[in-house]
N, C-alpha and C. Protein backbone atom coordinates (compact mmCIF):
# COMPACT_ATOMS: atom_id res chain seq x y z
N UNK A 1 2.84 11.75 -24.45
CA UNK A 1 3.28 12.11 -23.11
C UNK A 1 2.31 13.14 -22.54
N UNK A 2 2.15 13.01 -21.63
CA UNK A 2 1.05 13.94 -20.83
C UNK A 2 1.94 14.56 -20.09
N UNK A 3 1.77 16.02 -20.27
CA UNK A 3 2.66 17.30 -20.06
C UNK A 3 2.67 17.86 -18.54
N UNK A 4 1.16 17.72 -18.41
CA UNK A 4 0.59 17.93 -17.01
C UNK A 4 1.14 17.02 -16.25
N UNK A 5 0.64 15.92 -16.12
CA UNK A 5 1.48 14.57 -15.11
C UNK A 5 2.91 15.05 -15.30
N UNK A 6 3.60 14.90 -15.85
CA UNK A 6 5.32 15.02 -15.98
C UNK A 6 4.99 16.54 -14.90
N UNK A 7 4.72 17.36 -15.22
CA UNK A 7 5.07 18.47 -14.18
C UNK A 7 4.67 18.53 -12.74
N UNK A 8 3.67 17.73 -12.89
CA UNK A 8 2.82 17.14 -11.36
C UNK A 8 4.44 16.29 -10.53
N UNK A 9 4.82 14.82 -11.27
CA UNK A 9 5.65 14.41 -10.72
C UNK A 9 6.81 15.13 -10.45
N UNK A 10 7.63 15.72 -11.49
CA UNK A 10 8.60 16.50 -11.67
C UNK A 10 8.68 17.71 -10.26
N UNK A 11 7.67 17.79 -9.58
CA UNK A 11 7.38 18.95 -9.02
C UNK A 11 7.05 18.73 -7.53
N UNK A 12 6.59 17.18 -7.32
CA UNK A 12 6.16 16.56 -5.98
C UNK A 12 7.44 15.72 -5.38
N UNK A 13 8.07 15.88 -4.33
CA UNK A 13 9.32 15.60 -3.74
C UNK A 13 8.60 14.70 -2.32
N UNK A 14 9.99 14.50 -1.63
CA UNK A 14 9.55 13.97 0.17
C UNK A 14 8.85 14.85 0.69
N UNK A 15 8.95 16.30 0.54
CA UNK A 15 8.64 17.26 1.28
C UNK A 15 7.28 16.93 1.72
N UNK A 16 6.12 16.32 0.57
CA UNK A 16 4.63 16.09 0.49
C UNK A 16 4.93 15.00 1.59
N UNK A 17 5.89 14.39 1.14
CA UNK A 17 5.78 12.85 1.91
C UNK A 17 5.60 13.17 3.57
N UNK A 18 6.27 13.73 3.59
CA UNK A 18 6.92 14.19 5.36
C UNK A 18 5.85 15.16 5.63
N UNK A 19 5.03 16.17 4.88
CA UNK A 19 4.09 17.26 5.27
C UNK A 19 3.02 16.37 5.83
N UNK A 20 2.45 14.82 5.13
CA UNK A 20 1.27 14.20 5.45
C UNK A 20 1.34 13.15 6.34
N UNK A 21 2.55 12.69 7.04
CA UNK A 21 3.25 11.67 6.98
C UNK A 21 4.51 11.88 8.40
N UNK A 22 3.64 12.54 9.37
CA UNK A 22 5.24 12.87 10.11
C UNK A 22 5.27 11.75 10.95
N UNK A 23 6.65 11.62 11.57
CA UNK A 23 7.34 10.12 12.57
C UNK A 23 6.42 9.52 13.08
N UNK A 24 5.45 10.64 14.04
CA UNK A 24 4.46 9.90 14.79
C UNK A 24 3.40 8.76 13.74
N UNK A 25 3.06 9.71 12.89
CA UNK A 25 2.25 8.93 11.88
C UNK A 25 2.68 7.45 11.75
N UNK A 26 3.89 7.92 10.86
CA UNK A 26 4.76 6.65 10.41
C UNK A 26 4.37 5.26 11.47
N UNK A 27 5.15 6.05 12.50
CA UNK A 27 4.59 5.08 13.78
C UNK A 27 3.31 4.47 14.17
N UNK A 28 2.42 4.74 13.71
CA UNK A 28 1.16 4.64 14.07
C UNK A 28 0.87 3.64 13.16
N UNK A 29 0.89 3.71 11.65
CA UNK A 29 0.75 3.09 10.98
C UNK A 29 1.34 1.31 10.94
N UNK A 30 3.24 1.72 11.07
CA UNK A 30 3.60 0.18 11.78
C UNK A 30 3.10 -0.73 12.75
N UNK A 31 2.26 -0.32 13.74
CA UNK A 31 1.99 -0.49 15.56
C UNK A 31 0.03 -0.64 14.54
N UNK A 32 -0.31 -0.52 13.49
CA UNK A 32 -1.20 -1.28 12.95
C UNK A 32 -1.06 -2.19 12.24
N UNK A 33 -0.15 -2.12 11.73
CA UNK A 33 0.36 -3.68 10.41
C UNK A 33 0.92 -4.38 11.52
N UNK A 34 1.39 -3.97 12.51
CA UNK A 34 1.64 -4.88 13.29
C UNK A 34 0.68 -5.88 14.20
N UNK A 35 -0.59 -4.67 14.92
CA UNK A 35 -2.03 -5.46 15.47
C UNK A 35 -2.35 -6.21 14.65
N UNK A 36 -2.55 -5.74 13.48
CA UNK A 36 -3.21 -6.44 12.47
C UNK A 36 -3.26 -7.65 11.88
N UNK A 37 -1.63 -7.75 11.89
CA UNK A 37 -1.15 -8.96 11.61
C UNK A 37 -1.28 -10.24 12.26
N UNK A 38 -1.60 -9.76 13.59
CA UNK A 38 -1.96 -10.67 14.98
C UNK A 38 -3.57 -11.52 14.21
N UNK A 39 -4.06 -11.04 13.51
CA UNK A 39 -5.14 -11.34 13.35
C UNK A 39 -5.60 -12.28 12.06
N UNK A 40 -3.80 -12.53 11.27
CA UNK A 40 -4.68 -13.39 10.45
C UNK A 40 -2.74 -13.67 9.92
N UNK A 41 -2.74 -14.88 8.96
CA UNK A 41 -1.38 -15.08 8.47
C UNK A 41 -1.13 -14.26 7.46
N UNK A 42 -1.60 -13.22 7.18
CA UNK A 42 -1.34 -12.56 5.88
C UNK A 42 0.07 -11.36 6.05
N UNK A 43 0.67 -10.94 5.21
CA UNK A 43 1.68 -10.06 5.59
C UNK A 43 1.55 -8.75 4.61
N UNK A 44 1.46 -7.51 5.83
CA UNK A 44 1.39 -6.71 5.17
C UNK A 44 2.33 -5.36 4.86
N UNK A 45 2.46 -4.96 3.45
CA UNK A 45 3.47 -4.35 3.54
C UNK A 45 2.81 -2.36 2.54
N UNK A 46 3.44 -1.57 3.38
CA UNK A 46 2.63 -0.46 2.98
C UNK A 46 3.64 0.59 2.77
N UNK A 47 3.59 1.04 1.50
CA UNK A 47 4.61 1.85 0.94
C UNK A 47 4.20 3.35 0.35
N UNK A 48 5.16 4.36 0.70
CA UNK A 48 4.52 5.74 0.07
C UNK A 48 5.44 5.60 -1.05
N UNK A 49 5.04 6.66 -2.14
CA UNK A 49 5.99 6.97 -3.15
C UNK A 49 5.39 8.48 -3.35
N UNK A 50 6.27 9.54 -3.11
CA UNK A 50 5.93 10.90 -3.45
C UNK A 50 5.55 10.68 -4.84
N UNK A 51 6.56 10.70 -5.64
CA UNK A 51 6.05 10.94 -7.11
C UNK A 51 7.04 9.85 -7.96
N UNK A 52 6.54 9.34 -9.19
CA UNK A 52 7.24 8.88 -10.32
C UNK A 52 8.04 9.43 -10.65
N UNK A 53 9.61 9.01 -10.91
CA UNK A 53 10.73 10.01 -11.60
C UNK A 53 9.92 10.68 -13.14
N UNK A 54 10.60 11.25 -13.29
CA UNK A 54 9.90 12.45 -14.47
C UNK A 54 10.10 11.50 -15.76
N UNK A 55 10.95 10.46 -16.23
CA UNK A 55 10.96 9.53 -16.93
C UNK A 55 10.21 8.81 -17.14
N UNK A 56 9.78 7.86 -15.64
CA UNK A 56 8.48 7.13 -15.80
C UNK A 56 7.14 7.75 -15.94
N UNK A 57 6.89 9.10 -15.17
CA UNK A 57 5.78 9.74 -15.45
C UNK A 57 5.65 10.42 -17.06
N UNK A 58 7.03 10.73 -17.59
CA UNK A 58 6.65 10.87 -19.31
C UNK A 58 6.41 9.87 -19.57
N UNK A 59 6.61 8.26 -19.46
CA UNK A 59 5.93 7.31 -20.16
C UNK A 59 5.15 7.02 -20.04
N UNK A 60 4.25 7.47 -19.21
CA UNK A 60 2.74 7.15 -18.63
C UNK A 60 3.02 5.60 -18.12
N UNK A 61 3.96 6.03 -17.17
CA UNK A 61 3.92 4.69 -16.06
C UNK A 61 2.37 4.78 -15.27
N UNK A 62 2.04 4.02 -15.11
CA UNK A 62 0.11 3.70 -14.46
C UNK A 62 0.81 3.82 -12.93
N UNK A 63 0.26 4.01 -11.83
CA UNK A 63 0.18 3.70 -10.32
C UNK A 63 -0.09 2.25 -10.48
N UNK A 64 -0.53 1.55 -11.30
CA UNK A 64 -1.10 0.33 -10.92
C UNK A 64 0.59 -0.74 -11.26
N UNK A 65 1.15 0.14 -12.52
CA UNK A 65 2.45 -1.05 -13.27
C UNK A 65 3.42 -0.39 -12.13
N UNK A 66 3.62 0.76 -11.30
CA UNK A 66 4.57 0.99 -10.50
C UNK A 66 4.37 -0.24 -9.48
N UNK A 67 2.99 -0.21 -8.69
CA UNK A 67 2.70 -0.87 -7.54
C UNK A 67 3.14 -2.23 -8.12
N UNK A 68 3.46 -2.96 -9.22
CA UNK A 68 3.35 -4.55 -9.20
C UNK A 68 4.73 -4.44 -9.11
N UNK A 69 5.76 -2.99 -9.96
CA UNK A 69 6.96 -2.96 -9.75
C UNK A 69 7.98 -3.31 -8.39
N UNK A 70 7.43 -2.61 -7.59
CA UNK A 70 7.41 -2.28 -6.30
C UNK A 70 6.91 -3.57 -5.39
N UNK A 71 6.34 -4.39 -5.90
CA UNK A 71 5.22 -5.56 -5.22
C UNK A 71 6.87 -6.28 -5.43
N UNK A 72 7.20 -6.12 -6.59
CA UNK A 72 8.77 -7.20 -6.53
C UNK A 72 9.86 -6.70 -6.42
N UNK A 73 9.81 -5.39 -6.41
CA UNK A 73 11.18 -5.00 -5.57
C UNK A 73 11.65 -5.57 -4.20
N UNK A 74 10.74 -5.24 -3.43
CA UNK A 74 10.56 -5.41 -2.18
C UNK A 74 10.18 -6.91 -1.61
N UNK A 75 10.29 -7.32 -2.84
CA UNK A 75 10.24 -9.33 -2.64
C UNK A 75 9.15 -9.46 -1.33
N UNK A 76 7.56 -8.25 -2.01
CA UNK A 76 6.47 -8.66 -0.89
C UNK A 76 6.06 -10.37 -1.69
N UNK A 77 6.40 -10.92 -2.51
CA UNK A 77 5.67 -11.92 -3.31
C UNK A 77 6.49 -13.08 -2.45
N UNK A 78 8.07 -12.53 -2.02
CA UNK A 78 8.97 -13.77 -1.45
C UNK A 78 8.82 -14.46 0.39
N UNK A 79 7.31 -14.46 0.40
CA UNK A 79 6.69 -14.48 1.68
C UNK A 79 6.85 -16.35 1.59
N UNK A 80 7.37 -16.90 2.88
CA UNK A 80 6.84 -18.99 2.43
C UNK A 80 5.16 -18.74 1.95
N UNK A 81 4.11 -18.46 2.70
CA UNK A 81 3.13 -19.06 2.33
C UNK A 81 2.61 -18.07 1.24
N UNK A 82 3.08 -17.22 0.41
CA UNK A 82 2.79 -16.07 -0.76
C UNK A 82 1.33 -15.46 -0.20
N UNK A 83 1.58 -15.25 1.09
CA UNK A 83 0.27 -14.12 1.77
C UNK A 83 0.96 -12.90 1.90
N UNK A 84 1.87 -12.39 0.97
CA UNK A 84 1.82 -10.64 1.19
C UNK A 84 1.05 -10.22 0.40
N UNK A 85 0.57 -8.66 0.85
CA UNK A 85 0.00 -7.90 0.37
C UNK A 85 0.45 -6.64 0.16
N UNK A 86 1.00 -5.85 -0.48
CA UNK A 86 1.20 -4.99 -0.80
C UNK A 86 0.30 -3.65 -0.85
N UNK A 87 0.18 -2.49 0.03
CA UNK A 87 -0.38 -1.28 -0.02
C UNK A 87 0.08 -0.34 -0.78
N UNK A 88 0.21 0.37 -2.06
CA UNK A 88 0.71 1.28 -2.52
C UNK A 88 0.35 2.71 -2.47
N UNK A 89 1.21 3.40 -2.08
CA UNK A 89 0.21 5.16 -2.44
C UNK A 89 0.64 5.71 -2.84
N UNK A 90 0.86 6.63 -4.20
CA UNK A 90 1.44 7.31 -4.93
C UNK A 90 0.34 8.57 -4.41
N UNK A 91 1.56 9.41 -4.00
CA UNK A 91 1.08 10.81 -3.93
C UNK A 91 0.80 12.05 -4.87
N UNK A 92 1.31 11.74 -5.46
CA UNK A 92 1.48 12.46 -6.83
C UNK A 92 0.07 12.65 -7.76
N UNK A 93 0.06 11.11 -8.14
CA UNK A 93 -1.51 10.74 -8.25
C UNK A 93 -2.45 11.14 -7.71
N UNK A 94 -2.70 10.65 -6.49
CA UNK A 94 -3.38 10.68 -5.30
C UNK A 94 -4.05 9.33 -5.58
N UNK A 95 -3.47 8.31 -6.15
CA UNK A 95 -3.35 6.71 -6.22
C UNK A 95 -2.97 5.83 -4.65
N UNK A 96 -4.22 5.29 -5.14
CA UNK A 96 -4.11 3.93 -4.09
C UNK A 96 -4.27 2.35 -5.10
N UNK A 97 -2.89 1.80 -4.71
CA UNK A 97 -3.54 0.63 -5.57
C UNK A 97 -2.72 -0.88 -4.44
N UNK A 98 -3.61 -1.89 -4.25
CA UNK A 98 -3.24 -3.08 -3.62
C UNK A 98 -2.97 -4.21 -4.47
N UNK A 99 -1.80 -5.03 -4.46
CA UNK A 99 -1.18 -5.70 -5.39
C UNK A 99 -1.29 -7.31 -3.88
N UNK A 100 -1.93 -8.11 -4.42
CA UNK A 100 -2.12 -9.61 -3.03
C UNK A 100 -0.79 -10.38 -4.12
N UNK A 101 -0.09 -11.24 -3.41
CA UNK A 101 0.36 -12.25 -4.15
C UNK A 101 -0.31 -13.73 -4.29
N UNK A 102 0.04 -14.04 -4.72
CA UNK A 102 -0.48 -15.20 -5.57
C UNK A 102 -1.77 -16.37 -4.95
N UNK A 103 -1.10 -16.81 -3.59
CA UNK A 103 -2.49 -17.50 -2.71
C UNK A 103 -3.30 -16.91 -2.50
N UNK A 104 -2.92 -15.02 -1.96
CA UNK A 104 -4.11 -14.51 -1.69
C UNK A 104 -5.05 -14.10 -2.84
N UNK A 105 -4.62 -13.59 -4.03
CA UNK A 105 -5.26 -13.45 -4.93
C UNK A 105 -5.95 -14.76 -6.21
N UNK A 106 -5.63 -15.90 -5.70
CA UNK A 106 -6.49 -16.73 -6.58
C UNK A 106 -7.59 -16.66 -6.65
N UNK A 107 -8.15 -15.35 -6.60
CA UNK A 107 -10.00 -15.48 -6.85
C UNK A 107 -10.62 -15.31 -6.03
N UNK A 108 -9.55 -15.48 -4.75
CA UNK A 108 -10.58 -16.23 -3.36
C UNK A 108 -11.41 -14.42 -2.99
N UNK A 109 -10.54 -13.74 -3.14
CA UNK A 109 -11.01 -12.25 -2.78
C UNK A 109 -11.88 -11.65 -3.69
N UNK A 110 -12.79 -11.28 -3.85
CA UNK A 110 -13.37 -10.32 -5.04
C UNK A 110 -12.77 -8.94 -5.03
N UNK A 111 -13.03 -8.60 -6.04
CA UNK A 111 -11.98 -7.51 -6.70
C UNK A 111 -12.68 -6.14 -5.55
N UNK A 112 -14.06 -6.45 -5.60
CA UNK A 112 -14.80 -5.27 -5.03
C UNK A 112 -14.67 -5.14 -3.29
N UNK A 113 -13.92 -6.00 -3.23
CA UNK A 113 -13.23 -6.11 -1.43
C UNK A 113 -11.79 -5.56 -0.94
N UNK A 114 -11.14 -5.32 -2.39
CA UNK A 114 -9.60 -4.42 -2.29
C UNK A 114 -10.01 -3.12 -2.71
N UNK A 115 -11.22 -3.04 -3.37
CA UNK A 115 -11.80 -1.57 -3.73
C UNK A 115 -12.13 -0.73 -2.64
N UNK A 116 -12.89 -1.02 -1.66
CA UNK A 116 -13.56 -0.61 -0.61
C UNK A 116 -12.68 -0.45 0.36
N UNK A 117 -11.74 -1.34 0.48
CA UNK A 117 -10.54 -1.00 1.33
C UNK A 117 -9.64 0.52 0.97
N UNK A 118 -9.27 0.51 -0.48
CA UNK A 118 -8.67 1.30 -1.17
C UNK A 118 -9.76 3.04 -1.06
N UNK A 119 -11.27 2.77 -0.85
CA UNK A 119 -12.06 4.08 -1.23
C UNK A 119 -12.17 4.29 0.94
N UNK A 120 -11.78 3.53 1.75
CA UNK A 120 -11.84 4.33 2.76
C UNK A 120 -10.28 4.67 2.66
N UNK A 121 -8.87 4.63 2.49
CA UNK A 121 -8.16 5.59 2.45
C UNK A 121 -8.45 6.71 1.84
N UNK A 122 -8.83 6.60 0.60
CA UNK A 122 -9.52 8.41 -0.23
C UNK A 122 -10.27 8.82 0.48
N UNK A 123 -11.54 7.85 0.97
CA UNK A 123 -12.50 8.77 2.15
C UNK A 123 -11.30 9.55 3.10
N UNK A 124 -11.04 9.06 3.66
CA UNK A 124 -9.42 10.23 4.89
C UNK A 124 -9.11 11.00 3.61
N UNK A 125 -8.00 10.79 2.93
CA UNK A 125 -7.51 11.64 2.48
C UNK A 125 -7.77 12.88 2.13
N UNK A 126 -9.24 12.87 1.36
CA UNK A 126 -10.24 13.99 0.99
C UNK A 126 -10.39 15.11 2.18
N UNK A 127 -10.44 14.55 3.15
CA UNK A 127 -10.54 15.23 4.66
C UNK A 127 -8.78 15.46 5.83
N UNK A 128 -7.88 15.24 4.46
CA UNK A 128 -6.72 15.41 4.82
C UNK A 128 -6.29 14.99 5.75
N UNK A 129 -7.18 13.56 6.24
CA UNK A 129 -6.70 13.00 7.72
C UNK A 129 -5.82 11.30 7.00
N UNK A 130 -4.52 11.58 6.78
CA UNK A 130 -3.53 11.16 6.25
C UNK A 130 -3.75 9.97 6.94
N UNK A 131 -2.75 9.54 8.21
CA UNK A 131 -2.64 9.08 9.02
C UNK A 131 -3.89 7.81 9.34
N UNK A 132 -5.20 8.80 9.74
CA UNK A 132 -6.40 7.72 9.93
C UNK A 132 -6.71 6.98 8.63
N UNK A 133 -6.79 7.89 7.34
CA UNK A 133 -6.86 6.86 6.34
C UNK A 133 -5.82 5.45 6.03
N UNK A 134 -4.46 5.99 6.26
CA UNK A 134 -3.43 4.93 6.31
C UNK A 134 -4.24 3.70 7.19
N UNK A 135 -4.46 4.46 8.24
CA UNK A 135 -4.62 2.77 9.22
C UNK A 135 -5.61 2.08 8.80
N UNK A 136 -6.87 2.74 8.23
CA UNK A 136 -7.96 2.43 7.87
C UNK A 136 -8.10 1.41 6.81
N UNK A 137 -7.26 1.81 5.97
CA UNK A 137 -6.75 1.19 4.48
C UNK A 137 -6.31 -0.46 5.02
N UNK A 138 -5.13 0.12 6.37
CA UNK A 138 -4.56 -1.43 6.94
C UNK A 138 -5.67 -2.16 7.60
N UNK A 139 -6.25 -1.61 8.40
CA UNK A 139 -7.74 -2.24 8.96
C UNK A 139 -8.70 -3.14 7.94
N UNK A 140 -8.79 -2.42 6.75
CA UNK A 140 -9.43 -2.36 5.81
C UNK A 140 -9.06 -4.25 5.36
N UNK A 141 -7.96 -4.13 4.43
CA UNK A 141 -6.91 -5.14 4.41
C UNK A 141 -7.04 -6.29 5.23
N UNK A 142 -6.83 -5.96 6.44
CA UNK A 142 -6.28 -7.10 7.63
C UNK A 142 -8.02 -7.76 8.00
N UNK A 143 -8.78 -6.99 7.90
CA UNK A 143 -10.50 -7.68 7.65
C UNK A 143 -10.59 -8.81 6.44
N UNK A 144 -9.95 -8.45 5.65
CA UNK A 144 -10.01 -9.17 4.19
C UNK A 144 -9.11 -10.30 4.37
N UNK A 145 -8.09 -10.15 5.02
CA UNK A 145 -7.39 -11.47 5.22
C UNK A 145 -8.12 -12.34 6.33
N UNK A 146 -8.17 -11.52 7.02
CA UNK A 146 -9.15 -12.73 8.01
C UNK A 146 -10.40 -13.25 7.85
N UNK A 147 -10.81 -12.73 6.74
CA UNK A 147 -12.26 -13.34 5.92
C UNK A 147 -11.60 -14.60 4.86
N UNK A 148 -10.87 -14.38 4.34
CA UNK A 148 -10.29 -15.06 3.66
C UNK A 148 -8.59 -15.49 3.96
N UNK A 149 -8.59 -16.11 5.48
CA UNK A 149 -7.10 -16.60 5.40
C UNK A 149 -5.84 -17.12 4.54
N UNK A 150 -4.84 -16.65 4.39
CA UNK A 150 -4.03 -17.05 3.15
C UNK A 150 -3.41 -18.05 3.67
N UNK A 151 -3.38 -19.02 4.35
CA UNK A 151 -2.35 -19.94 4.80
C UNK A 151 -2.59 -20.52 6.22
N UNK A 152 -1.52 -20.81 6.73
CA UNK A 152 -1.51 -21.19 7.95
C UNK A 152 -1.54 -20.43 8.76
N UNK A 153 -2.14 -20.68 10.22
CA UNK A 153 -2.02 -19.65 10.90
C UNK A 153 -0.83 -18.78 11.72
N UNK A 154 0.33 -19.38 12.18
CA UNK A 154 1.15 -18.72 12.96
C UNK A 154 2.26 -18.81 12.02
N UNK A 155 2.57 -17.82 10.91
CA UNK A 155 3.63 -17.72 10.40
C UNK A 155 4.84 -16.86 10.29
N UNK A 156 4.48 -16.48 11.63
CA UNK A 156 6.07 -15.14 11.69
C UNK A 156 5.51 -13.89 11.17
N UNK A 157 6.73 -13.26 11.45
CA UNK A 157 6.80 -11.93 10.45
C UNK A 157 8.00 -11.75 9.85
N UNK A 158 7.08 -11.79 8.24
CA UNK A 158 8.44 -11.83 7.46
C UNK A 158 8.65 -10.29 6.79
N UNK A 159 7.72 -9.54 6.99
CA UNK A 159 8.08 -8.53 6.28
C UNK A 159 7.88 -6.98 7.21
N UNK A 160 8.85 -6.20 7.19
CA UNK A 160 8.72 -4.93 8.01
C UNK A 160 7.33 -4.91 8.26
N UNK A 161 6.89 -3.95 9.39
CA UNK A 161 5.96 -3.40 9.50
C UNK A 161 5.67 -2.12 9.02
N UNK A 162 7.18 -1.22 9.34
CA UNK A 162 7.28 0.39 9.40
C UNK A 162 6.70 0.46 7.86
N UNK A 163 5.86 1.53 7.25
CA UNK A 163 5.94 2.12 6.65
C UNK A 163 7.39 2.57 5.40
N UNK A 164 7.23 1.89 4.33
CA UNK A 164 8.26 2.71 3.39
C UNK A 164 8.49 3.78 2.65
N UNK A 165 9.14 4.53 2.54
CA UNK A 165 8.90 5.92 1.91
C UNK A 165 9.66 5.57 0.79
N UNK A 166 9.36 5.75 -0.51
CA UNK A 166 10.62 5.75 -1.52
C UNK A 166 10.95 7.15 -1.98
C-alpha cells in the first residue's frame, strides 16, 4: 500500500473539484461536447473524480482501472453505434486517462492520438487554466473522431453533455 497516495486521496474532497471547476466552467465545457459533437457521430462523455475512496487508493486502484470502471458505470459503452468515448480526470492524481469503446477503438486510432489529446489537458493544467484545458482535451477528442468516424453520421445524442463530477 502506498501511504502517500492513501493520504493524497483521503485528503482531496469536491472542494478541489469546485475550486478548478466552477458552474461557468462546467458550462463551458458541456456547450463543447456539445459543438463538438456536431462534428462527427462519436459521443462524448467527460467526467471529474476528486479523489479515489481511501479503500481503492490503499489498493493501488490505477486512474486507468477506475476510468474503464467508470467507462461502465455510466453505460458510455451502451451507445447503438459503440462510438462513446469516455474522458476521465482524476484529480487527485493529476490523471488523465481516455477509455473509446469498442468501434472506436479497433485499432483504427493509434494509441499516440489519445496521448496528445490527453498531454494538451496537462499542458492547461500546469498553467492552472482548468477550464481551457478541459475544452481542449474535448477539441482534442472530437478532431480524432472526425479523422476517424465511428459510425454513421447523424446519430442523436445519447449521452449527457454536462460534465460529471463524482
Amino acid at each position: 500500500m502506498n501511504i502517500r497516495r492513501f493520504f493524497k486521496h483521503a485528503s482531496t474532497g469536491q472542494w478541489l473539484v469546485r475550486r478548478y471547476f466552477s458552474q461557468a466552467s462546467l458550462q463551458a465545457i458541456a456547450k463543447a461536447v456539445k459543438d463538438c459533437e456536431q462534428l462527427h457521430p462519436g459521443e462524448i462523455r467527460f467526467v471529474i473524480e476528486a479523489a479515489l475512496s481511501p479503500t481503492e487508493a490503499g489498493a493501488g486502484v490505477t486512474p486507468r482501472q477506475r476510468a474503464v470502471e467508470v467507462f461502465a458505470q455510466q453505460r458510455v459503452w451502451d451507445t447503438e453505434h459503440n462510438n462513446g468515448v469516455l474522458i476521465y480526470l482524476l484529480l487527485a492524481d493529476h490523471a488523465i486517462e481516455i477509455v473509446a469503446d469498442r468501434y472506436v477503438a479497433r485499432g483504427r486510432v493509434p494509441q499516440a492520438e489519445w496521448d496528445a489529446a490527453c498531454r494538451e489537458l496537462q499542458k492547461h493544467f500546469k498553467l492552472s487554466n482548468y477550464e481551457a484545458g478541459a475544452i481542449a482535451c474535448v477539441q482534442a477528442v472530437s478532431a480524432i473522431l472526425a479523422k476517424h468516424p465511428p459510425g454513421p453520421r447523424d446519430v442523436g445524442n445519447e449521452m449527457p453533455d454536462a460534465p460529471l463530477l463524482l
